[in-house]
PDB file of N, CA and C in Angstrom:
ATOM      1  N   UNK A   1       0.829  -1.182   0.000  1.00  0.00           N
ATOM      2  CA  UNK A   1       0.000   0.000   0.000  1.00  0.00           C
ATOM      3  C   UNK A   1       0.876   1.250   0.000  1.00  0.00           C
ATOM      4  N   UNK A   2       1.998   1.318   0.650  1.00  0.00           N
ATOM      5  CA  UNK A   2       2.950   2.350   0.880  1.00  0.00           C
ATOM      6  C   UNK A   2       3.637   2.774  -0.491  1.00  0.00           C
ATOM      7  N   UNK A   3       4.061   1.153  -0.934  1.00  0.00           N
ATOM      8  CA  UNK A   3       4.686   1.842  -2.532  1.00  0.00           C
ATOM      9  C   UNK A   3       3.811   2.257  -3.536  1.00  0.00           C
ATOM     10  N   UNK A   4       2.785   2.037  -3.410  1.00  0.00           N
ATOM     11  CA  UNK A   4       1.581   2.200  -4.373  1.00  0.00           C
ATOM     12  C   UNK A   4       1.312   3.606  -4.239  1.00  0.00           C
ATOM     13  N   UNK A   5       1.192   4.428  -3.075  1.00  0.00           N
ATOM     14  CA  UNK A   5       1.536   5.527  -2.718  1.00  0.00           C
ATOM     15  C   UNK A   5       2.559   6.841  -3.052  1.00  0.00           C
ATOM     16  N   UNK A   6       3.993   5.357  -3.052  1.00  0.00           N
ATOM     17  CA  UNK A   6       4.687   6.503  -3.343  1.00  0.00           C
ATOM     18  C   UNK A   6       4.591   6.664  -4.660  1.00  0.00           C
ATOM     19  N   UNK A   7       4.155   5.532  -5.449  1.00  0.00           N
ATOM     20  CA  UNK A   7       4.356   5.422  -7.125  1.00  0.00           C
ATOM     21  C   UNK A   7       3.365   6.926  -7.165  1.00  0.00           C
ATOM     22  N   UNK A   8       2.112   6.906  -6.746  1.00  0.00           N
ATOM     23  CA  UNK A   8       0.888   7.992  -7.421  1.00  0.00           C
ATOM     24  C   UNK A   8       1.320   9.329  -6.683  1.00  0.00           C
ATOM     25  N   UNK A   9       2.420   9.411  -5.719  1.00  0.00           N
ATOM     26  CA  UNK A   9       2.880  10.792  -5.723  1.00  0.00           C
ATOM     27  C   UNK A   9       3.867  11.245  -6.249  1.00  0.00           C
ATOM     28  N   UNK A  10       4.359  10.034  -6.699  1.00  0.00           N
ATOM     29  CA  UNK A  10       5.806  10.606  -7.479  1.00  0.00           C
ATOM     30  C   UNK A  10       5.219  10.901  -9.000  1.00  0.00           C
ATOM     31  N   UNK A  11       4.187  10.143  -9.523  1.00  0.00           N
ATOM     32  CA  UNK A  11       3.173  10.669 -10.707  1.00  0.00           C
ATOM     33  C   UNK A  11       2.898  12.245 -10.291  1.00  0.00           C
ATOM     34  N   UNK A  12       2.528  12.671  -9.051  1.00  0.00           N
ATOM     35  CA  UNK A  12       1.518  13.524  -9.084  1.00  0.00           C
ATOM     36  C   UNK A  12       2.469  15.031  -8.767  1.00  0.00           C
ATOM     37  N   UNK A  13       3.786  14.710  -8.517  1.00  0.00           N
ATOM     38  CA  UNK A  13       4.486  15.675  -7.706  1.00  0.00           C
ATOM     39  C   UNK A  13       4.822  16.727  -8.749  1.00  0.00           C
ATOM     40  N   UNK A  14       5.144  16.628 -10.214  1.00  0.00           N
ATOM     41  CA  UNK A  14       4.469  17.588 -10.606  1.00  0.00           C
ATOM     42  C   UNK A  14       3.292  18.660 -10.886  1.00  0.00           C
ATOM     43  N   UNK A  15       2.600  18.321  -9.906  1.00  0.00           N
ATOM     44  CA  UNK A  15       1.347  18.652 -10.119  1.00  0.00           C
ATOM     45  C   UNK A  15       1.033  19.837  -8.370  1.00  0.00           C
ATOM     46  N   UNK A  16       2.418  20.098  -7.823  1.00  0.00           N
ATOM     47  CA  UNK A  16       2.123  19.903  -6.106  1.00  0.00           C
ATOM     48  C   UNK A  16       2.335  22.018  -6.652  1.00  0.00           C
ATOM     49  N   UNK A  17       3.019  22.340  -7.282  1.00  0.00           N
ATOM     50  CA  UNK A  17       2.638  23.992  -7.286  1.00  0.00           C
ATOM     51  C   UNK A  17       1.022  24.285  -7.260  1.00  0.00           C
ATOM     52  N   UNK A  18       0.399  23.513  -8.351  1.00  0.00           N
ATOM     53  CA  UNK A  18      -0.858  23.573  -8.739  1.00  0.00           C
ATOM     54  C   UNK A  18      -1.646  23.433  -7.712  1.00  0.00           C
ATOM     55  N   UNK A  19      -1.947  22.257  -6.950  1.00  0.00           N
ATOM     56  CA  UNK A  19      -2.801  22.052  -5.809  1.00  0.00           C
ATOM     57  C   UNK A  19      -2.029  23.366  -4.786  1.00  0.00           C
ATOM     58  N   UNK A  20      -0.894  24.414  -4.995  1.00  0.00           N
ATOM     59  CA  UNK A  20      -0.774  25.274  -3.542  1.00  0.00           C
ATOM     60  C   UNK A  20      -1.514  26.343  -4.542  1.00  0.00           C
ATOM     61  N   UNK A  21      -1.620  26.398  -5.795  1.00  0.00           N
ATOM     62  CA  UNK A  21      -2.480  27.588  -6.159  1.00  0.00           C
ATOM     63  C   UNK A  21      -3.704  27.694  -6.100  1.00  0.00           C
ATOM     64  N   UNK A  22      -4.136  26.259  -6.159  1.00  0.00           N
ATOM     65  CA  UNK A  22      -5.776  26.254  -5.635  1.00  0.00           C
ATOM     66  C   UNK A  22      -5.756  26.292  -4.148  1.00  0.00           C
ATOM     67  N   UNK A  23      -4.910  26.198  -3.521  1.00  0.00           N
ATOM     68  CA  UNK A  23      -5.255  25.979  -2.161  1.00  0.00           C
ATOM     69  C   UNK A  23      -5.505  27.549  -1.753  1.00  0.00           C
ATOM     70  N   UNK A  24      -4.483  28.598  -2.396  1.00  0.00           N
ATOM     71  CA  UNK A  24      -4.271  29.911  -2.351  1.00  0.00           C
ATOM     72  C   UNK A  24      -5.771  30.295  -3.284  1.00  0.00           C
ATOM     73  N   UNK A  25      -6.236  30.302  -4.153  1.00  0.00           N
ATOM     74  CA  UNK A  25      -7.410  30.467  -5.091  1.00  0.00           C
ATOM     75  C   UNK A  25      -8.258  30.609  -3.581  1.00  0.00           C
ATOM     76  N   UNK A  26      -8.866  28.983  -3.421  1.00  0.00           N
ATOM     77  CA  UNK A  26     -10.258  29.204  -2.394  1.00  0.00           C
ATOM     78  C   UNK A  26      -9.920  29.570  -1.030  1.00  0.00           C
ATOM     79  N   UNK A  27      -8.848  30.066  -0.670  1.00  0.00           N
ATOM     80  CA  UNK A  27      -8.602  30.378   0.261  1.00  0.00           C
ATOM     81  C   UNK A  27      -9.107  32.090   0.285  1.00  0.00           C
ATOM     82  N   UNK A  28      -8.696  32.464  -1.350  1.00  0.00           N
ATOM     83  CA  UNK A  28      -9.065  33.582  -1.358  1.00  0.00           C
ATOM     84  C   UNK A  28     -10.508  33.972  -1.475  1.00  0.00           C
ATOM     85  N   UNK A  29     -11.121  33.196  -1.889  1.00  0.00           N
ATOM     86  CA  UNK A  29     -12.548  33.080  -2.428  1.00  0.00           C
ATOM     87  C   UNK A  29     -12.904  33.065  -1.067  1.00  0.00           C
ATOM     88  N   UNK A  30     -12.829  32.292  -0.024  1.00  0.00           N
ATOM     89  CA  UNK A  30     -13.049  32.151   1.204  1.00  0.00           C
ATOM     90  C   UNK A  30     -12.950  33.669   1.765  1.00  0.00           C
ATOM     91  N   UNK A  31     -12.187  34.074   1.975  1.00  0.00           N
ATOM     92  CA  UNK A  31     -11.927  35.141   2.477  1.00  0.00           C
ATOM     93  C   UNK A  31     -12.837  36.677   2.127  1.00  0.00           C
ATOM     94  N   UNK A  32     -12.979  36.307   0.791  1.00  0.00           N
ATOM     95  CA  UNK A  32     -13.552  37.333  -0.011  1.00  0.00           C
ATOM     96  C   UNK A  32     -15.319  37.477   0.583  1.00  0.00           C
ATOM     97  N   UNK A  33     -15.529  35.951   0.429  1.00  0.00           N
ATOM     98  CA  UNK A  33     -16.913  35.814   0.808  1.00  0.00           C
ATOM     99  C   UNK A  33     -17.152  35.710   2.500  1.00  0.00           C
ATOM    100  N   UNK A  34     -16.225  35.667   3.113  1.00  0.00           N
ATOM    101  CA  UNK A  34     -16.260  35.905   4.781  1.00  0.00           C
ATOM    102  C   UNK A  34     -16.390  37.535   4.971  1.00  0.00           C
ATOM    103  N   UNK A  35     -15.771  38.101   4.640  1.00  0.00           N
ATOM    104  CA  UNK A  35     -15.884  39.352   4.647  1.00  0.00           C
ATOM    105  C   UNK A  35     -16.559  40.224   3.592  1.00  0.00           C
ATOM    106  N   UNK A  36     -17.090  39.899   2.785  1.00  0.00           N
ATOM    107  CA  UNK A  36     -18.169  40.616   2.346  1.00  0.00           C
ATOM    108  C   UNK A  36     -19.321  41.022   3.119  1.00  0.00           C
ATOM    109  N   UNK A  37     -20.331  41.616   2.323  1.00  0.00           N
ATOM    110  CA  UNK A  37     -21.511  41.803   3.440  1.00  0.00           C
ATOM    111  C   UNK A  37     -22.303  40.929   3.162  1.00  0.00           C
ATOM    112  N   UNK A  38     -23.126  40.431   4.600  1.00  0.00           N
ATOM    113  CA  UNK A  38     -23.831  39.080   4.280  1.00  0.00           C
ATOM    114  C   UNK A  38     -24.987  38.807   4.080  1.00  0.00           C
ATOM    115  N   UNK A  39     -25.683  37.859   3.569  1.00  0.00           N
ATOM    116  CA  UNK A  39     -27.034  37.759   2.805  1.00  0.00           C
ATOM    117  C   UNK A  39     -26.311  38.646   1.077  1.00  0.00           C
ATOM    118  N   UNK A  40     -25.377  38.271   0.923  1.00  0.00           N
ATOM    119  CA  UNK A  40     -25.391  38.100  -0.446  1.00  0.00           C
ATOM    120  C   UNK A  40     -24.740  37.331  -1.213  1.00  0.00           C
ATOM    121  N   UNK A  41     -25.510  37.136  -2.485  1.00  0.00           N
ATOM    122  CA  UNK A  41     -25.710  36.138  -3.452  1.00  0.00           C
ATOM    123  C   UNK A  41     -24.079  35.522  -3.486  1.00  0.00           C
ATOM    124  N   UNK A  42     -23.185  35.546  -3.158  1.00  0.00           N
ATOM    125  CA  UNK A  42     -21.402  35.200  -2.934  1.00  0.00           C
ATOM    126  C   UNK A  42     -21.356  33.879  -1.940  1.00  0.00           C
ATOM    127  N   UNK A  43     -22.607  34.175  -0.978  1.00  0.00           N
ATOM    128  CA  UNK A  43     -22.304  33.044   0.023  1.00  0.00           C
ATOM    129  C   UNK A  43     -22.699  31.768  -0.251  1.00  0.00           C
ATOM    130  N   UNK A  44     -23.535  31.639  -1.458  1.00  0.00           N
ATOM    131  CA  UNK A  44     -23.912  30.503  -1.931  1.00  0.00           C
ATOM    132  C   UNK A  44     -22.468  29.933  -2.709  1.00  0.00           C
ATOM    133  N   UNK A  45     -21.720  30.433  -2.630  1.00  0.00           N
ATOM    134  CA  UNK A  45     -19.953  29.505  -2.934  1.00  0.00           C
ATOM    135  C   UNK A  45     -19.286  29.026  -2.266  1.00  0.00           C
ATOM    136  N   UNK A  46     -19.816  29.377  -0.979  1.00  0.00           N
ATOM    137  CA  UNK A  46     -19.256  29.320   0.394  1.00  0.00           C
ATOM    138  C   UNK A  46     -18.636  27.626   0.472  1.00  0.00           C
ATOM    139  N   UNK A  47     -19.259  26.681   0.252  1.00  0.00           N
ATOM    140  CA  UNK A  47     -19.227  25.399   0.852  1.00  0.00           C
ATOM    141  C   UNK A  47     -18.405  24.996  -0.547  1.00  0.00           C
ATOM    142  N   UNK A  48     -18.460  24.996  -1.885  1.00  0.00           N
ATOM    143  CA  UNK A  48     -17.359  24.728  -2.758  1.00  0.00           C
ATOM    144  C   UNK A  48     -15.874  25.395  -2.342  1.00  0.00           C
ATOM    145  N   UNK A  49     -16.130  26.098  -1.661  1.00  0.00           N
ATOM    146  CA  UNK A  49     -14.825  27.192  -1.400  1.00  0.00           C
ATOM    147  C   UNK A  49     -13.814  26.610  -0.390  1.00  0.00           C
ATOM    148  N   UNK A  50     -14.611  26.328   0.317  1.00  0.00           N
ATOM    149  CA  UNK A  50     -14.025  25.360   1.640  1.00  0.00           C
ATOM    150  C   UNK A  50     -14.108  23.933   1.328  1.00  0.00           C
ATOM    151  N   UNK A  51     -15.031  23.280   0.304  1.00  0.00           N
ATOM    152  CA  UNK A  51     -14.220  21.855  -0.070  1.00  0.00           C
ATOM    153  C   UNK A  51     -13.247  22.166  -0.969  1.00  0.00           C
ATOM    154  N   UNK A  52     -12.602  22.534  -2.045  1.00  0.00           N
ATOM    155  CA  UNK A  52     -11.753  23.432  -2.428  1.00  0.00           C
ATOM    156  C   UNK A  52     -10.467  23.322  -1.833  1.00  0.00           C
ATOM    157  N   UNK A  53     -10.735  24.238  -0.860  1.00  0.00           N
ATOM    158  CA  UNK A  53      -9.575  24.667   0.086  1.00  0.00           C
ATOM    159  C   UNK A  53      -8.976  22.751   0.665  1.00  0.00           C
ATOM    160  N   UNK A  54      -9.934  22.364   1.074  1.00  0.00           N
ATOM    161  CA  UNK A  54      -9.276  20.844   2.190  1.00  0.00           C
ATOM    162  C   UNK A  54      -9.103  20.049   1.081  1.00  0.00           C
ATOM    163  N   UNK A  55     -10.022  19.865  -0.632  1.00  0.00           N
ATOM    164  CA  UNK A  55      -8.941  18.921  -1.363  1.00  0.00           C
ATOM    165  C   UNK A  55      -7.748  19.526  -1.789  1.00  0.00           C
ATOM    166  N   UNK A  56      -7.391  20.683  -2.001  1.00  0.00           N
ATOM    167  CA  UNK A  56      -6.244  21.231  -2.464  1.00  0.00           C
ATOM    168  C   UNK A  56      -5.368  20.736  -1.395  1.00  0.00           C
ATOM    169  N   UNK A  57      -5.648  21.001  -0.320  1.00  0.00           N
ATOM    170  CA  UNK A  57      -4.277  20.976   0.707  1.00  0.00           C
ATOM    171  C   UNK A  57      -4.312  19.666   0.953  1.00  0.00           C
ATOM    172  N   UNK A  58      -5.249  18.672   0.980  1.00  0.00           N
ATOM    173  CA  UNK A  58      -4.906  17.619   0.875  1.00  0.00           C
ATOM    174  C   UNK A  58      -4.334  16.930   0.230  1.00  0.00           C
ATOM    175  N   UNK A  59      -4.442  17.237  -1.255  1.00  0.00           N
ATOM    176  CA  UNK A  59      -3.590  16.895  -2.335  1.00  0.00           C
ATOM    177  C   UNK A  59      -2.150  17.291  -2.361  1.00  0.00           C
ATOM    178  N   UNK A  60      -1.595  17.752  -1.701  1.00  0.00           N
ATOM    179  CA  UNK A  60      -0.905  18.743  -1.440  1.00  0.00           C
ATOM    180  C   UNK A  60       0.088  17.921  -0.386  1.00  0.00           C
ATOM    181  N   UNK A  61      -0.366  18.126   0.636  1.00  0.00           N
ATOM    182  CA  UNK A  61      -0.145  16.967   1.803  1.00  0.00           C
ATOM    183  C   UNK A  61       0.360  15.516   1.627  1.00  0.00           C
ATOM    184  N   UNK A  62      -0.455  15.181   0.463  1.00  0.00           N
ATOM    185  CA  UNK A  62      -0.083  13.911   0.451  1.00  0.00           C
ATOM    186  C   UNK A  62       0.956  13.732  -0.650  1.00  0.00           C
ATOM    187  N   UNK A  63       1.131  14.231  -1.611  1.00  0.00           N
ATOM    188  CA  UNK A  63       2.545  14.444  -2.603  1.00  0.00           C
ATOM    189  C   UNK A  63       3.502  14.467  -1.472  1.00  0.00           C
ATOM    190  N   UNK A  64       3.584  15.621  -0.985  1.00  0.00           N
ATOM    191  CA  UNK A  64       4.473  16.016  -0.165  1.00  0.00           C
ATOM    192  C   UNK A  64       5.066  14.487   0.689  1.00  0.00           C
ATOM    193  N   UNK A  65       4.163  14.111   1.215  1.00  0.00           N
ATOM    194  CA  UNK A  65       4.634  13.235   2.678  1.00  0.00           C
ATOM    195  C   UNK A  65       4.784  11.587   1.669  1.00  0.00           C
ATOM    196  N   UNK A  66       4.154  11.513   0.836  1.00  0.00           N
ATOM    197  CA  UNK A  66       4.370  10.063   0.136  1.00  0.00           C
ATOM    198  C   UNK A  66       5.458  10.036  -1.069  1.00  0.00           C
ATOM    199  N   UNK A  67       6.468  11.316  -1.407  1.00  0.00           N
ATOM    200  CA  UNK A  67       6.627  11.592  -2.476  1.00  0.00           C
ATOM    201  C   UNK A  67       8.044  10.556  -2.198  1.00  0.00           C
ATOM    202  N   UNK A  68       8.399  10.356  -0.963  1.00  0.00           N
ATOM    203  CA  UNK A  68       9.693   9.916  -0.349  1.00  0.00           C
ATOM    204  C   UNK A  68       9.203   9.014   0.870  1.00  0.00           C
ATOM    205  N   UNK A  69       9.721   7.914   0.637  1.00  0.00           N
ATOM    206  CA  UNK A  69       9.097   6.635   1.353  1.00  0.00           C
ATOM    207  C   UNK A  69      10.295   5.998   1.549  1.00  0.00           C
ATOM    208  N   UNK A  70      10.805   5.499   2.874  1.00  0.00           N
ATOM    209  CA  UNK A  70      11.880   4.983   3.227  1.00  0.00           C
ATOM    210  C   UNK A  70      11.810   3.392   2.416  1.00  0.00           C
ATOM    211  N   UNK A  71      12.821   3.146   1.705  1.00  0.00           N
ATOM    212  CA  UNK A  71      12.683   1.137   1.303  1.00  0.00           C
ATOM    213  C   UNK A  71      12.838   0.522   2.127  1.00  0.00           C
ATOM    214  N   UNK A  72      12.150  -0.962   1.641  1.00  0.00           N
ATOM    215  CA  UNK A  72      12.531  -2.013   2.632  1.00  0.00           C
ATOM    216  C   UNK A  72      14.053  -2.061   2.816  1.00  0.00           C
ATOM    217  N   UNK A  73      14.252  -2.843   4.471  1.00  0.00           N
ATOM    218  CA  UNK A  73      15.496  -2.544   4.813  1.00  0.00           C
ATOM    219  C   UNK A  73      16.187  -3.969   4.216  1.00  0.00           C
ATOM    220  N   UNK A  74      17.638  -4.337   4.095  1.00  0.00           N
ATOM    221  CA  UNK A  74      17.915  -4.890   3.261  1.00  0.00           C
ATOM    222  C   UNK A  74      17.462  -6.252   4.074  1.00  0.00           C
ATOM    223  N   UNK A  75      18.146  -7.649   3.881  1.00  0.00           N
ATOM    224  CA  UNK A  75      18.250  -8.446   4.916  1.00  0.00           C
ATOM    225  C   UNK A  75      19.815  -8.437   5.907  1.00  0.00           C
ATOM    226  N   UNK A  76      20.902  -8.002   5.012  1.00  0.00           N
ATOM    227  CA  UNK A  76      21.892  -8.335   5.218  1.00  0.00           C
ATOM    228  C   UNK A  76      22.363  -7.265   6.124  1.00  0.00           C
ATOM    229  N   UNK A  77      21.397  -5.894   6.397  1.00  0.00           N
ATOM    230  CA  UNK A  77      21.643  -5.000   7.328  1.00  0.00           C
ATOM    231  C   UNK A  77      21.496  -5.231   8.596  1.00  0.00           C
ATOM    232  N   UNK A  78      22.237  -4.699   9.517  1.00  0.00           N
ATOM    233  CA  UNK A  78      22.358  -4.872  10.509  1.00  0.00           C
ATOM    234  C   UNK A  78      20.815  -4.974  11.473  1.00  0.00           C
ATOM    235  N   UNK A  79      20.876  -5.189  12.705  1.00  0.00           N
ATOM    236  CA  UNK A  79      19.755  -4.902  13.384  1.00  0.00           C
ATOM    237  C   UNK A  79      18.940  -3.516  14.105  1.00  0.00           C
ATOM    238  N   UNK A  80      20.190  -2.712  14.174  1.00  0.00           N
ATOM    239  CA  UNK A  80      19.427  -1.525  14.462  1.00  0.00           C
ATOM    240  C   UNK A  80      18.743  -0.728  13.184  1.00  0.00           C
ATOM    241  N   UNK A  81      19.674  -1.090  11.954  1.00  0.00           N
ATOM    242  CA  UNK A  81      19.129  -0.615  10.946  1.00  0.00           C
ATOM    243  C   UNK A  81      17.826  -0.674  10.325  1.00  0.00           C
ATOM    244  N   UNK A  82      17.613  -2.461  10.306  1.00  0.00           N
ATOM    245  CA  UNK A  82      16.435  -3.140  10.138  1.00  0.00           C
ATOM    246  C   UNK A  82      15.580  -2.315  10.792  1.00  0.00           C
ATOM    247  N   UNK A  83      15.162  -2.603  12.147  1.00  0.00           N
ATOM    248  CA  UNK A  83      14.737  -1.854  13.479  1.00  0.00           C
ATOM    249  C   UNK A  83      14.184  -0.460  12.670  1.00  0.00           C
ATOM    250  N   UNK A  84      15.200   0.406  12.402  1.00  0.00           N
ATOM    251  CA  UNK A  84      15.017   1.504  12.343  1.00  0.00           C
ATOM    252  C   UNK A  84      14.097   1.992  10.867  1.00  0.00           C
ATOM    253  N   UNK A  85      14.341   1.049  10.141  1.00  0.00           N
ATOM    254  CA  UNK A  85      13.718   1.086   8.750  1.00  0.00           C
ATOM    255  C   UNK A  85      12.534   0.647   9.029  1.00  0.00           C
ATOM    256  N   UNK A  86      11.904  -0.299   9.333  1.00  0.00           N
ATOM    257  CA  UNK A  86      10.773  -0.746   9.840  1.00  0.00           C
ATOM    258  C   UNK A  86      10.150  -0.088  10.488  1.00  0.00           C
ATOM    259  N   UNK A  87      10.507   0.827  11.505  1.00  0.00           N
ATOM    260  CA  UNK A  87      10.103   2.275  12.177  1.00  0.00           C
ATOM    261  C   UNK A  87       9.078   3.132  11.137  1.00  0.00           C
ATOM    262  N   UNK A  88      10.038   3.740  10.580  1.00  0.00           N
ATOM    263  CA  UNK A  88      10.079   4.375   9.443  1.00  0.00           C
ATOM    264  C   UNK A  88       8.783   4.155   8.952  1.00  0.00           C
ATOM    265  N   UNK A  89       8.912   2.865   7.959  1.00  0.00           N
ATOM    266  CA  UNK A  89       8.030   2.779   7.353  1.00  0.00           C
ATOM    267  C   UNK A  89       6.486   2.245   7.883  1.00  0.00           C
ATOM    268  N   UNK A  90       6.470   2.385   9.242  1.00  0.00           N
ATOM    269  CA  UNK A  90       5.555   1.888  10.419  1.00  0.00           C
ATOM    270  C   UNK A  90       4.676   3.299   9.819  1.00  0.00           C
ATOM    271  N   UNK A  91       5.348   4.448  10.103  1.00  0.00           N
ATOM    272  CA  UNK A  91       5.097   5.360  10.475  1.00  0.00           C
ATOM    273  C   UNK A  91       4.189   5.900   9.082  1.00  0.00           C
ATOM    274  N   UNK A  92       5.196   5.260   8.339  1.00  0.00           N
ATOM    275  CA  UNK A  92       4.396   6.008   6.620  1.00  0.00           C
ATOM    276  C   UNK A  92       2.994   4.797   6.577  1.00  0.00           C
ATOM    277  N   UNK A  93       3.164   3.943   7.074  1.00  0.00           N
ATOM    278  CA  UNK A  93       1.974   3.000   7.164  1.00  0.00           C
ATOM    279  C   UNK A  93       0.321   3.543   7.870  1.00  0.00           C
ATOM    280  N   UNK A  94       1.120   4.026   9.204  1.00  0.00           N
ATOM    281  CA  UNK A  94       0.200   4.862   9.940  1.00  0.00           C
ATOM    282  C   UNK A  94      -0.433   6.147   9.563  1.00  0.00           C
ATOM    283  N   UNK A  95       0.528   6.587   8.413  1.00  0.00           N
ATOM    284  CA  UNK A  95       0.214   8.120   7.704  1.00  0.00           C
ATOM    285  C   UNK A  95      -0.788   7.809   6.730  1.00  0.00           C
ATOM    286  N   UNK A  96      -0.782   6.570   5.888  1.00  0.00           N
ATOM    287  CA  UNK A  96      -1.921   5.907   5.396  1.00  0.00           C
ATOM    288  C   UNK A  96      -2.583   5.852   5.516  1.00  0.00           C
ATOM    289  N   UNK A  97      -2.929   5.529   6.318  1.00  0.00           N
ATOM    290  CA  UNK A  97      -4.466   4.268   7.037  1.00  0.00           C
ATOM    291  C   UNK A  97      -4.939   5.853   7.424  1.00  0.00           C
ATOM    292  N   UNK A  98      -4.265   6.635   8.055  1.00  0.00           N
ATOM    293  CA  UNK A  98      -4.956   8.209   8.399  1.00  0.00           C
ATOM    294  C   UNK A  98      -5.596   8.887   7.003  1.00  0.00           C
ATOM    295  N   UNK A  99      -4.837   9.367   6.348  1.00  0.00           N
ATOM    296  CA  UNK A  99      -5.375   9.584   5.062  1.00  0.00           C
ATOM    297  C   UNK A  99      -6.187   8.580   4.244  1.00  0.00           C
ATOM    298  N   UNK A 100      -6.078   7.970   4.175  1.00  0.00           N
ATOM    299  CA  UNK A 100      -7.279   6.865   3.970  1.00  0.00           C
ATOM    300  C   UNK A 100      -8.648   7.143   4.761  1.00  0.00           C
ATOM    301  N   UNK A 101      -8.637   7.598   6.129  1.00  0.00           N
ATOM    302  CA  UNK A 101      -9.983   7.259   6.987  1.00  0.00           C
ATOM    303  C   UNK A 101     -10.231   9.000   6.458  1.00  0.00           C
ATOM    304  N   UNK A 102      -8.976  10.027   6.503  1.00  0.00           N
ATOM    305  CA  UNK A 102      -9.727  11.305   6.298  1.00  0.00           C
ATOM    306  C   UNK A 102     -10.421  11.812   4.964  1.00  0.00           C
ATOM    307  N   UNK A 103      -9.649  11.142   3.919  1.00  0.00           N
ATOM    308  CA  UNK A 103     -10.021  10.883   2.581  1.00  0.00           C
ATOM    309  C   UNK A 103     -11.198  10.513   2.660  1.00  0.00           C
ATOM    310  N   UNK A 104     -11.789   9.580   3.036  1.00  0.00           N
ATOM    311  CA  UNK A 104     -13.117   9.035   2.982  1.00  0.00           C
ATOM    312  C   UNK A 104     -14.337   9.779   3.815  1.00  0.00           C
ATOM    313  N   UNK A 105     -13.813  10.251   4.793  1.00  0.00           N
ATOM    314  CA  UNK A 105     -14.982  11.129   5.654  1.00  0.00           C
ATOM    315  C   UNK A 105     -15.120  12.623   4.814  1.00  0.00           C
ATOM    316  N   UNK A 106     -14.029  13.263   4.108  1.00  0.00           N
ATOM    317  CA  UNK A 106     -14.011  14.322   3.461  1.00  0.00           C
ATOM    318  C   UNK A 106     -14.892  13.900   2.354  1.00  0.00           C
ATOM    319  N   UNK A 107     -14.657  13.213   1.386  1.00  0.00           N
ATOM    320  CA  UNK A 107     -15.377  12.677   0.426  1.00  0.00           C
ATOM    321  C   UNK A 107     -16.972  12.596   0.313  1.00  0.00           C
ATOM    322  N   UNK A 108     -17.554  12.351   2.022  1.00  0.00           N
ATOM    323  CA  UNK A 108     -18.714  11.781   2.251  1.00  0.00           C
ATOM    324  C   UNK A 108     -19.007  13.646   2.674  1.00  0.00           C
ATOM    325  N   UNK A 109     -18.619  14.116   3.251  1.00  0.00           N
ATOM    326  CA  UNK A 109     -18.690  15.599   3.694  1.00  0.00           C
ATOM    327  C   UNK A 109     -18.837  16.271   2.315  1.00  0.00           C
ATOM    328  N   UNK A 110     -18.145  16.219   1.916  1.00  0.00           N
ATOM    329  CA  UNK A 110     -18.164  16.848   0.244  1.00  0.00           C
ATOM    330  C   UNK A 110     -18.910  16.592  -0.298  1.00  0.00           C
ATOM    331  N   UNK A 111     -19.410  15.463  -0.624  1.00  0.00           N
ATOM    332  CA  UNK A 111     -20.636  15.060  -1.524  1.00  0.00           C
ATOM    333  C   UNK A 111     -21.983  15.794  -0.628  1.00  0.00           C
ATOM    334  N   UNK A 112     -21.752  15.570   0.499  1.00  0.00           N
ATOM    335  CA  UNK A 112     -23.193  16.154   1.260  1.00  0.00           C
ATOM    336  C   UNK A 112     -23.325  17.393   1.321  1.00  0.00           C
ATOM    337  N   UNK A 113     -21.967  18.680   0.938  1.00  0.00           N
ATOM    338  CA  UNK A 113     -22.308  19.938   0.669  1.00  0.00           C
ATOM    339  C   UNK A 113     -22.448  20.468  -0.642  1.00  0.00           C
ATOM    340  N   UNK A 114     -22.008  19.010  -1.366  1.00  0.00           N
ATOM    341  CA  UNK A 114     -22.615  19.573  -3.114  1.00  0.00           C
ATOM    342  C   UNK A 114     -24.239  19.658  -3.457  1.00  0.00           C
ATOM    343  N   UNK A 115     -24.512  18.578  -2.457  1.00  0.00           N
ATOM    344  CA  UNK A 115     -26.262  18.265  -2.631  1.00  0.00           C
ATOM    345  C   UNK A 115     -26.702  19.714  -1.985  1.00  0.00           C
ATOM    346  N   UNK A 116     -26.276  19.778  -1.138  1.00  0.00           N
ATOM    347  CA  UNK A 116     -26.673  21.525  -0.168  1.00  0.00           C
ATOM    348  C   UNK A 116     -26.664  22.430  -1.388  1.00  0.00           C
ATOM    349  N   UNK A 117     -25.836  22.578  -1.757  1.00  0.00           N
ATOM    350  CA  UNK A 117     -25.326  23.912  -2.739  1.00  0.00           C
ATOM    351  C   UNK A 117     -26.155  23.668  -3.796  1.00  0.00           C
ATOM    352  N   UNK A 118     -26.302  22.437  -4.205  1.00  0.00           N
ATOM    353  CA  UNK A 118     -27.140  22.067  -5.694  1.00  0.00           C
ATOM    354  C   UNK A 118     -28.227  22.107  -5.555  1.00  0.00           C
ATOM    355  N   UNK A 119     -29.068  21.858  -4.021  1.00  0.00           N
ATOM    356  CA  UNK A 119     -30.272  22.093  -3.958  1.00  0.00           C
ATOM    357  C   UNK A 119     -31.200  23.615  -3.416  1.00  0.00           C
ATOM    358  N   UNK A 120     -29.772  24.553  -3.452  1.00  0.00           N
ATOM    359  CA  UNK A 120     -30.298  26.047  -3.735  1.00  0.00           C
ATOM    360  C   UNK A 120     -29.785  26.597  -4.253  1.00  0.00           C
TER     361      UNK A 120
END
């Protein structure tokens, strides 16, 4: 699961300016429509603006942290090394399974503020 990871961020890591310009885009859009005056027609962007904002930086996030994935440790390496590589990649394991559970609750959040937005 980890290398599979790193394979689709090392695909995607050209792509990691782009997700900080959208992240910067609805951040601004956000901002624009927070401080405007309210009860107007702007705030109905509101909830694209802010899913927006959390897939950008998520996309973002995850290039970043999967783009470099420690390898398996050899066999012929020592034991603290082993040890320490296995650590490592404990850790990128655990960074997974997180993005995985937040990925999926965002997803389900997102879809439920498109129906909001689409149904006014």
């Amino acid at each position: 699961m980890i290398n599979r990871f790193q394979q689709l961020a090392r695909l995607m890591y050209p792509l990691r300016y782009l997700a900080l310009a959208g992240c910067g885009m609805a951040l601004a859009g956000l901002t624009v429509i927070l401080l405007s005056a309210p009860g107007r027609a702007s705030e109905h962007y509101l909830p694209l603006c802010a899913a927006g904002l959390f897939w950008c930086l998520s996309g973002y996030a995850f290039i970043i942290n999967f783009h470099t994935v420690p390898q398996r440790p050899a066999p012929d390496s020592g034991l603290w090394a082993r040890v320490k590589h296995r650590l490592q990649r404990a850790w990128y394991g655990l960074l997974a399974l997180v993005f995985i559970a937040t990925s999926v609750a965002a997803l389900w959040i997102s879809l439920r503020m498109l129906l909001l937005w689409a149904r006014n």
